[in-house]
Protein backbone atom coordinates (compact mmCIF):
# COMPACT_ATOMS: atom_id res chain seq x y z
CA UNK A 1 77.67 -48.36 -162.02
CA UNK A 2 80.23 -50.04 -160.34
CA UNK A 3 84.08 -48.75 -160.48
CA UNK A 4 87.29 -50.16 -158.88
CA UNK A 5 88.96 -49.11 -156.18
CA UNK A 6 91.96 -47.58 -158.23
CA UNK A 7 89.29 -45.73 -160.55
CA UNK A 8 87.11 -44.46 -158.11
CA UNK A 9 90.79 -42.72 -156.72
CA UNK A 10 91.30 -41.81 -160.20
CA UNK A 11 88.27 -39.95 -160.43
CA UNK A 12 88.49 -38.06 -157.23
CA UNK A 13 91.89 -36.93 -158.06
CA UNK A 14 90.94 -35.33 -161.06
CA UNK A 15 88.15 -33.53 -159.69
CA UNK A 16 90.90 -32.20 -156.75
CA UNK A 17 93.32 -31.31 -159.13
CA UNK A 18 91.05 -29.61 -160.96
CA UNK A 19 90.02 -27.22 -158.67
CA UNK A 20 94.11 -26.30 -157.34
CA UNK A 21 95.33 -29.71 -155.22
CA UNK A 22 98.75 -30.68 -156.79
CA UNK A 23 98.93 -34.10 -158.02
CA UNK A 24 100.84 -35.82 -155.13
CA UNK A 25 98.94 -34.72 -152.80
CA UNK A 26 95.16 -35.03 -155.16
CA UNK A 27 96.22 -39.14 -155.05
CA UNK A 28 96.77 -39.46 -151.58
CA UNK A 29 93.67 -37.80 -150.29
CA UNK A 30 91.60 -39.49 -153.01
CA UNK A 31 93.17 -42.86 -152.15
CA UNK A 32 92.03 -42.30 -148.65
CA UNK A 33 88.00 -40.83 -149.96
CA UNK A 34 88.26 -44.38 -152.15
CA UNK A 35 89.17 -46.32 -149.18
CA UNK A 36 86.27 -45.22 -147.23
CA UNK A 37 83.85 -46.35 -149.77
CA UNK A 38 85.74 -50.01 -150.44
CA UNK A 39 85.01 -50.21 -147.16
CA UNK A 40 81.56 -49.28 -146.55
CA UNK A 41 82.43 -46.46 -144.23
CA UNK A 42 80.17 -44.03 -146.66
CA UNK A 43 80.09 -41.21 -143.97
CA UNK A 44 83.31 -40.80 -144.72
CA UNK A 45 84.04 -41.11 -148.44
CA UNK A 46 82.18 -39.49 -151.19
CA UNK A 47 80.16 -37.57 -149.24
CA UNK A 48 83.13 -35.74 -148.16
CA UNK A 49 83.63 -34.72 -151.38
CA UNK A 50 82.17 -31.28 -151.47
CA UNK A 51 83.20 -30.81 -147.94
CA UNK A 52 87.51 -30.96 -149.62
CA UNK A 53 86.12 -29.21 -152.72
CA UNK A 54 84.40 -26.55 -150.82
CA UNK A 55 87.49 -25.39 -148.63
CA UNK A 56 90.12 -25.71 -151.71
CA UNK A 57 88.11 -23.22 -153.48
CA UNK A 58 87.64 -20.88 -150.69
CA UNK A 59 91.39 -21.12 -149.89
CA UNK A 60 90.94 -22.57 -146.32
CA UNK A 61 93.19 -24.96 -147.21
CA UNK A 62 95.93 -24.70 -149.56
CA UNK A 63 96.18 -28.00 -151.72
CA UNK A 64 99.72 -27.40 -152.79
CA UNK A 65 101.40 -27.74 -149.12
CA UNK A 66 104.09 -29.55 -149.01
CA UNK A 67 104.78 -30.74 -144.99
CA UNK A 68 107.89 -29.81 -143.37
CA UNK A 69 109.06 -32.84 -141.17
CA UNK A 70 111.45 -32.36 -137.75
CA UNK A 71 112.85 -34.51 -135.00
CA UNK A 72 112.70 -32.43 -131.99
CA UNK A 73 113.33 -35.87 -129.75
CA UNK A 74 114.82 -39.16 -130.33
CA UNK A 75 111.32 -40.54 -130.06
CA UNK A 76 109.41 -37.79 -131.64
CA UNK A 77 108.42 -36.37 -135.28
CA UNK A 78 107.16 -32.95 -135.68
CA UNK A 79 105.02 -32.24 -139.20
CA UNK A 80 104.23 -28.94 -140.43
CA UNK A 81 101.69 -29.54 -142.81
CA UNK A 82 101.59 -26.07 -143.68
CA UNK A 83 97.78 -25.16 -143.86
CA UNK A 84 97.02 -28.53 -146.24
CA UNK A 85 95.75 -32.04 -145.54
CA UNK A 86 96.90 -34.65 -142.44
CA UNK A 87 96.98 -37.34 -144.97
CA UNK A 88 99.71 -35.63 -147.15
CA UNK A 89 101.30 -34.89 -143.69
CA UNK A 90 101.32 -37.97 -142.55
CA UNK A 91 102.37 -39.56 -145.81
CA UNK A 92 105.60 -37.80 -145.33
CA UNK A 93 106.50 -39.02 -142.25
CA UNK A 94 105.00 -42.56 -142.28
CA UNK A 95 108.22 -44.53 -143.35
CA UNK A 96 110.33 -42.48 -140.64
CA UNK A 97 108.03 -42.87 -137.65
CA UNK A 98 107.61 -46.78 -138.66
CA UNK A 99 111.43 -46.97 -138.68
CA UNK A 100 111.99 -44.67 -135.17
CA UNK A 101 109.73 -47.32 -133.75
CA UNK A 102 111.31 -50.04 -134.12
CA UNK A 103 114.48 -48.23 -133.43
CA UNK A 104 113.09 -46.61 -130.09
CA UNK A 105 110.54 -48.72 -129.38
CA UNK A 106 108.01 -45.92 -130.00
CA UNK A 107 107.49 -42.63 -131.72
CA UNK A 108 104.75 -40.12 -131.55
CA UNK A 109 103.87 -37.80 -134.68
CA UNK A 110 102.72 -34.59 -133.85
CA UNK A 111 100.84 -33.12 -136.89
CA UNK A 112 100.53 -29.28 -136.89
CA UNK A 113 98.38 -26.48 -139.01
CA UNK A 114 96.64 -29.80 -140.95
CA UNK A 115 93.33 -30.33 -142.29
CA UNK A 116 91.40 -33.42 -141.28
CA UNK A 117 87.68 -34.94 -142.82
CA UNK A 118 88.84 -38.10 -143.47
CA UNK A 119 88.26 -41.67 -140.94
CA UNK A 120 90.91 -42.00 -138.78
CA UNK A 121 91.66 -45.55 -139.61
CA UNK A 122 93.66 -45.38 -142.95
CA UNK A 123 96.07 -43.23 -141.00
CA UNK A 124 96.72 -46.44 -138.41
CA UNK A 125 95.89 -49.21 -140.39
CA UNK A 126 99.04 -49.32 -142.58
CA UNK A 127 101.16 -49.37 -139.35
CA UNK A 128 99.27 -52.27 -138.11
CA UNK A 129 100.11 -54.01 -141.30
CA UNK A 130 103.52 -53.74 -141.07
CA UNK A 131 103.48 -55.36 -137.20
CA UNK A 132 103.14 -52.09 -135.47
CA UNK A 133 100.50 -50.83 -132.57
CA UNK A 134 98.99 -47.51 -134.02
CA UNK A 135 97.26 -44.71 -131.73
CA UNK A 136 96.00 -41.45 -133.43
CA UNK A 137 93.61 -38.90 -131.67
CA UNK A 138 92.46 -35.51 -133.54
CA UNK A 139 90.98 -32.52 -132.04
CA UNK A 140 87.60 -30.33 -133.71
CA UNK A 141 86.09 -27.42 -133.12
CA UNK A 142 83.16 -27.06 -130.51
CA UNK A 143 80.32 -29.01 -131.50
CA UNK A 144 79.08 -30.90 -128.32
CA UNK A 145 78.26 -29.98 -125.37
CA UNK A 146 79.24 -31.76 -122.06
CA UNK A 147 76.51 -33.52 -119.78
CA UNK A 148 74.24 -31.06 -117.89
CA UNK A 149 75.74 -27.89 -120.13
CA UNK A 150 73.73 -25.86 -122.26
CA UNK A 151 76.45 -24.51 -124.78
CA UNK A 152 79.09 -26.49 -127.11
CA UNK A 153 82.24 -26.69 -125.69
CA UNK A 154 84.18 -30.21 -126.81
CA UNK A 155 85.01 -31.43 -130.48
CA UNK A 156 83.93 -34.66 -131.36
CA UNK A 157 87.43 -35.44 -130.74
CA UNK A 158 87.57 -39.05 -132.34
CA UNK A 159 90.25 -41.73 -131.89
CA UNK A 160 91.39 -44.48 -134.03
CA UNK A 161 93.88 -47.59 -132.70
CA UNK A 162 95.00 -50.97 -134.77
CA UNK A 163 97.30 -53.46 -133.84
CA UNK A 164 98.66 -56.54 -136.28
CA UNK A 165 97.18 -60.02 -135.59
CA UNK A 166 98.69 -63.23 -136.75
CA UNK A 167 96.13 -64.96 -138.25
CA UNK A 168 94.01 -62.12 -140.11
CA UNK A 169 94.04 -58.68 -140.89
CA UNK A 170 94.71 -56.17 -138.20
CA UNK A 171 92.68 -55.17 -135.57
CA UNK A 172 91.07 -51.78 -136.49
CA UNK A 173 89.11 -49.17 -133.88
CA UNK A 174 87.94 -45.81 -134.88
CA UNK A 175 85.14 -43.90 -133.18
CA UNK A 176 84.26 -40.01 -132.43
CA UNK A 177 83.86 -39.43 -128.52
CA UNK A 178 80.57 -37.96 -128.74
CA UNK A 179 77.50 -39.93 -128.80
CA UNK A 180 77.03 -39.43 -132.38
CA UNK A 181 79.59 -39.22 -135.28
CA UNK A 182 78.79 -36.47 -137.22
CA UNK A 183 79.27 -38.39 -140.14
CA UNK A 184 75.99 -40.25 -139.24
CA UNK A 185 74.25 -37.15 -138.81
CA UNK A 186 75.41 -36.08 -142.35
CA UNK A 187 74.80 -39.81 -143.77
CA UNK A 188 70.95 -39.48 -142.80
CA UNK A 189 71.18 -35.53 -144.24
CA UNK A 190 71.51 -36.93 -147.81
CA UNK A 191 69.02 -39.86 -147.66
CA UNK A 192 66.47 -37.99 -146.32
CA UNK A 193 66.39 -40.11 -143.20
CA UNK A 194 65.84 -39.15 -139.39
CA UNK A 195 69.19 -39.35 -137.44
CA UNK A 196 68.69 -42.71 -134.98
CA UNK A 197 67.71 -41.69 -131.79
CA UNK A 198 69.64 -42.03 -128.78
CA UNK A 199 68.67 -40.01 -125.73
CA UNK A 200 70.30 -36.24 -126.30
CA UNK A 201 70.10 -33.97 -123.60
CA UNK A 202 71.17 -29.94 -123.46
CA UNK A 203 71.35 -29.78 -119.85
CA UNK A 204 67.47 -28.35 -119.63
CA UNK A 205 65.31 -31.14 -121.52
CA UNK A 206 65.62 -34.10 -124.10
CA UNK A 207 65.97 -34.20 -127.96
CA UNK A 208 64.21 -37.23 -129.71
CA UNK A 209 63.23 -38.50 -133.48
CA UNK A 210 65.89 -35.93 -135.17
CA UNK A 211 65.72 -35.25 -138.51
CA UNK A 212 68.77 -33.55 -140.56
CA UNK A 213 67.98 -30.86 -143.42
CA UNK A 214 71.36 -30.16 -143.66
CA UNK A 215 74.68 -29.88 -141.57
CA UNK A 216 73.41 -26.97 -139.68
CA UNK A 217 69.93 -27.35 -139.31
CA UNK A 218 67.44 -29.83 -138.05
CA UNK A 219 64.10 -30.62 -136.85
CA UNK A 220 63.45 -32.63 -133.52
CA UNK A 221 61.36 -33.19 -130.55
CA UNK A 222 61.86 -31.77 -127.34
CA UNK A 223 60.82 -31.52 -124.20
CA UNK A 224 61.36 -29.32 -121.07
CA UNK A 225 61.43 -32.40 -118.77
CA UNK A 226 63.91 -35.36 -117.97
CA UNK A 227 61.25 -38.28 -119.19
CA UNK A 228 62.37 -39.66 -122.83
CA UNK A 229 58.41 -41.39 -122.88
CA UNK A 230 56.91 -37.86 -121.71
CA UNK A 231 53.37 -38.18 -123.07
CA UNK A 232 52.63 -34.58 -123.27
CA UNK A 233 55.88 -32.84 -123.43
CA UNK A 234 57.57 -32.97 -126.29
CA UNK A 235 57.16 -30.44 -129.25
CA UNK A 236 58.52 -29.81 -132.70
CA UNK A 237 60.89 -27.55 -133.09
CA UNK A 238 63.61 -25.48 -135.76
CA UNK A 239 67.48 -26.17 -134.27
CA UNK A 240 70.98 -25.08 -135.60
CA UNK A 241 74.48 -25.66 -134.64
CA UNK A 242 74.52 -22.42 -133.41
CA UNK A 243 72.79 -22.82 -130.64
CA UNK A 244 69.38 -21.41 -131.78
CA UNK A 245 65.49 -23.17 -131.00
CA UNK A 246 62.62 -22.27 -133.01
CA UNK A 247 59.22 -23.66 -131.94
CA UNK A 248 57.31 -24.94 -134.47
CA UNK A 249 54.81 -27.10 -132.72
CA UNK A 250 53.13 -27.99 -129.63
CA UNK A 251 49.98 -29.80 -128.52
CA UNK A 252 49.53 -29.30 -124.62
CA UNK A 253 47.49 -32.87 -124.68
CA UNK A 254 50.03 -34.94 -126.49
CA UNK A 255 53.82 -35.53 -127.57
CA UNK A 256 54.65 -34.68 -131.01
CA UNK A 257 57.34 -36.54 -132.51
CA UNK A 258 59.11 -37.39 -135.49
CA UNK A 259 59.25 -34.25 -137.71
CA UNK A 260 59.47 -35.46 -141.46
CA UNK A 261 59.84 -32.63 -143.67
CA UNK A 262 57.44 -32.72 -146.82
């Protein structure tokens, strides 16, 4: 099946609304999931879906907030987005920190008590657009850990930037700081894919050949050693976000790799 852009909104809309979002703020956070997908950036579109669904009907987030915008400096915005979504947020301050821009020459938006899944880039690309440079940075909850540590301390933290060009579309950058996005991680989760290697270390040994079985738990290889190519170190083991390693399988004579669940 293949729907437009405005339908595919449509439909994600309803399905917020139905489960408490208010209107305004079910079409801009659907605009944004619709977006993602006329895009290609799938990590970040429907597959978020059950991820917005989940914490509106747990009351995490309340889908009725409506932001409460400030000017504590000449150059600066405050938004209180009152325990709901950073897109409805910054929706209500976009016009105003486009216009103190070009009044001061720059303005910063500081978002507060928000809710964030989506890319980062629909929240910079429309200032691009209208001949503006765009910066946004968001912080997350522990999930990585930093080189030669063995617990997580530092969100993926991603970053977005785009800047107008004259002869094309703007100039769009958005990327997590961590090696991997978790997006990707959550991407190869639903096709039943491994998650691309790319040399993981926790400080003791290395992960390789990871495979996703959901957002908290995965299979991998792993070795006690610093060799990625170890011929007779790695084993197969049980891992969760939560810091826990299950061994599953080990042959002292060889590597075992790539753990494909059956």
């Amino acid at each position: 099946m293949i729907l437009t852009e405005s339908t595919l909104r449509d439909l994600v809309a309803r399905a917020f609304i139905r489960h408490g979002m208010s209107e305004t703020n079910a079409i801009l956070v659907a605009g944004v999931v619709a977006a993602a997908e006329r895009d290609g950036a799938a990590s970040h579109g429907l597959l978020r879906l059950d991820g917005y669904i989940g914490t509106l009907k747990s009351g995490w987030v309340d889908g009725t907030a409506v932001p409460v915008v400030t000017q504590p400096a000449p150059a600066m915005l405050h938004v209180d987005a009152r325990n709901g979504f950073a897109q409805v947020a910054l929706a209500a301050v976009r016009d105003r920190a486009a216009a103190l821009a070009r009044d001061q020459g720059v303005a910063t938006v500081c978002i507060a008590d928000s809710h964030h899944f989506a890319a980062l880039w629909p929240d910079v690309e429309p200032f691009a657009a209208e001949g503006l440079v765009a910066l946004s940075v968001v912080n997350t909850r522990s999930r990585i850990v930093s080189w030669g540590a063995r617990k997580k301390v530092l969100g993926t933290n991603p970053m977005a930037f785009a800047a107008p060009r004259k002869d094309g579309p703007p100039l769009v950058w958005d990327m997590a700081s961590s090696q991997r996005a978790q997006g990707e991680v959550l991407k190869a989760r639903v096709k039943g894919e491994p998650v691309p290697e790319g040399g993981t270390q926790d400080g003791i040994g290395l992960y390789a050949t990871p495979w996703a079985l959901s957002d908290k738990f995965f299979l991998a290889a792993y070795t006690y050693s610093s060799k990625e190519t170890d011929p007779t170190g790695y084993g197969l083991y049980l891992l969760d976000v939560f810091g826990n390693k299950e061994l599953i399988c080990r042959d002292p004579s060889i590597s075992c790799w790539s753990p494909t669940p059956l």
